[in-house]
C-alpha atoms as a PDB file:
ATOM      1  CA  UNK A   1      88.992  80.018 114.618  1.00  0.00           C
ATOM      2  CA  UNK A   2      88.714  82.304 117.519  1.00  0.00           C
ATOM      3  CA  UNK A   3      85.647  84.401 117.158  1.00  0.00           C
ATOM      4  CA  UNK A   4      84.195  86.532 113.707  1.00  0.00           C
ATOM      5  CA  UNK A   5      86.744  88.237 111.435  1.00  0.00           C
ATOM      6  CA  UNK A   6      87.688  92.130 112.850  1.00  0.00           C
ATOM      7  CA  UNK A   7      90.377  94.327 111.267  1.00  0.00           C
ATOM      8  CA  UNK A   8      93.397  94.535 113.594  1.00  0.00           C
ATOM      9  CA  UNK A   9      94.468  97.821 113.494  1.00  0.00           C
ATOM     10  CA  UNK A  10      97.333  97.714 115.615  1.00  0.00           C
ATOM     11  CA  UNK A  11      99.374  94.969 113.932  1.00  0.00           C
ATOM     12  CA  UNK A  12      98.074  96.731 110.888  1.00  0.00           C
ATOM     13  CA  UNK A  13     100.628  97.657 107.625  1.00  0.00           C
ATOM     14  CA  UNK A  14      97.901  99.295 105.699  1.00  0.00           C
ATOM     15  CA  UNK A  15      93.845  98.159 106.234  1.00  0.00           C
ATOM     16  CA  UNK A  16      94.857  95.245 109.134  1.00  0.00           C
ATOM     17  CA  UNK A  17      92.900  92.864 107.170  1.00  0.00           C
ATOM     18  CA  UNK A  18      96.150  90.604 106.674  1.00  0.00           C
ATOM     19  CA  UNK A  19      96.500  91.089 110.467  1.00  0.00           C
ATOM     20  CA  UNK A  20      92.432  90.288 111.390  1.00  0.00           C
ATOM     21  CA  UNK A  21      92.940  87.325 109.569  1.00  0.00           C
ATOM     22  CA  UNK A  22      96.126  86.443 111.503  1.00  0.00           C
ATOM     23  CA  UNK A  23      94.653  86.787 114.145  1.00  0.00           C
ATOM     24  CA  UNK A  24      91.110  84.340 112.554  1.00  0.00           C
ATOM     25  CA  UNK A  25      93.300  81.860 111.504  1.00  0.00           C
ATOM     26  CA  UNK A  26      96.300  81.653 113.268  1.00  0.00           C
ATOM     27  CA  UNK A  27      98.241  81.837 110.410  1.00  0.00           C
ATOM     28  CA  UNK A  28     101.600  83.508 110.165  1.00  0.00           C
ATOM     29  CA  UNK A  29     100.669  87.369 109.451  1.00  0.00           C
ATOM     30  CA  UNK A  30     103.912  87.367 107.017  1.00  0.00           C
ATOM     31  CA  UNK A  31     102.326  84.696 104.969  1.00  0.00           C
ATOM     32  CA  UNK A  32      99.178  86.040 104.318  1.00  0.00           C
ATOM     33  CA  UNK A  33     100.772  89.461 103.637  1.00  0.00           C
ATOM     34  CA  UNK A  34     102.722  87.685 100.907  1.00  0.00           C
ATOM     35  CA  UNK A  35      99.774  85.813  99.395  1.00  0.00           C
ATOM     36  CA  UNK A  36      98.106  88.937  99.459  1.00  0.00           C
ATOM     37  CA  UNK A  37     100.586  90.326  97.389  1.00  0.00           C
ATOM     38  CA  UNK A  38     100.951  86.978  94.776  1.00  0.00           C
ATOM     39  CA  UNK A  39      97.021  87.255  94.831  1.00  0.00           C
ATOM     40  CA  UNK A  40      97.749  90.946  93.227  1.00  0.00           C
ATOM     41  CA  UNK A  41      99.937  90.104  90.403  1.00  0.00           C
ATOM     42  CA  UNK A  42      97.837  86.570  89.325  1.00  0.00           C
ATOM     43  CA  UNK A  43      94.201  88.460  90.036  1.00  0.00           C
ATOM     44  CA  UNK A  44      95.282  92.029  89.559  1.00  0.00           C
ATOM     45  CA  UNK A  45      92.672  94.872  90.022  1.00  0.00           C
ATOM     46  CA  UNK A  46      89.830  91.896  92.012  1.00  0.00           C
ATOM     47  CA  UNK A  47      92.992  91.094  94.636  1.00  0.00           C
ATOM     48  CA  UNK A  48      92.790  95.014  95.316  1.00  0.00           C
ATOM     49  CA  UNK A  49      89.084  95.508  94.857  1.00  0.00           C
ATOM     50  CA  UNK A  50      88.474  92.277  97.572  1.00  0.00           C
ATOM     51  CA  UNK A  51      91.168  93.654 100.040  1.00  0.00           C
ATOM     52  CA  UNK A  52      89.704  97.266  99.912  1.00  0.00           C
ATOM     53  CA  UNK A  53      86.074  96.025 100.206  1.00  0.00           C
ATOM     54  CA  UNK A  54      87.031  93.793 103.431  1.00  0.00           C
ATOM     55  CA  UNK A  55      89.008  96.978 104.789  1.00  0.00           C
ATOM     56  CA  UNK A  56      85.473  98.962 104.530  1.00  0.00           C
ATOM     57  CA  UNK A  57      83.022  96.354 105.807  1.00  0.00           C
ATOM     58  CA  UNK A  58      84.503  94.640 108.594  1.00  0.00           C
ATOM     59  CA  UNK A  59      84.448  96.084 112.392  1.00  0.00           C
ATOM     60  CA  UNK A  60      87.472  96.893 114.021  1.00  0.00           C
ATOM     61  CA  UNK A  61      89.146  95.260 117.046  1.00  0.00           C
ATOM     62  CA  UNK A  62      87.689  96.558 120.219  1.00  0.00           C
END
């Protein structure tokens, strides 16, 4: 973990949370893009509601 979670807007597909929490983590961003989008067809509408909510709440990059 390198410091609190911010949106990264610049490696960013659509919100840049998959990308802020590349960037958290460490993770590959490809792989939490594509468990984002497994997390949409097992949880449906909550995956969406969860990603959108993060999108609005946390700070972007500086």
């Amino acid at each position: 973990m390198t410091g609190p979670f911010v949106l990264d807007k610049a490696n960013a597909k659509w919100m840049g949370v998959c990308a802020g929490l590349s960037e958290l983590t460490g993770a590959d961003v490809t792989l939490l893009r594509l468990a984002a989008v497994v997390s949409l067809f097992i949880l449906g509408p909550v995956a969406l509601l969860l990603y959108i909510v993060a999108g609005c709440i946390a700070p972007d990059a500086a």
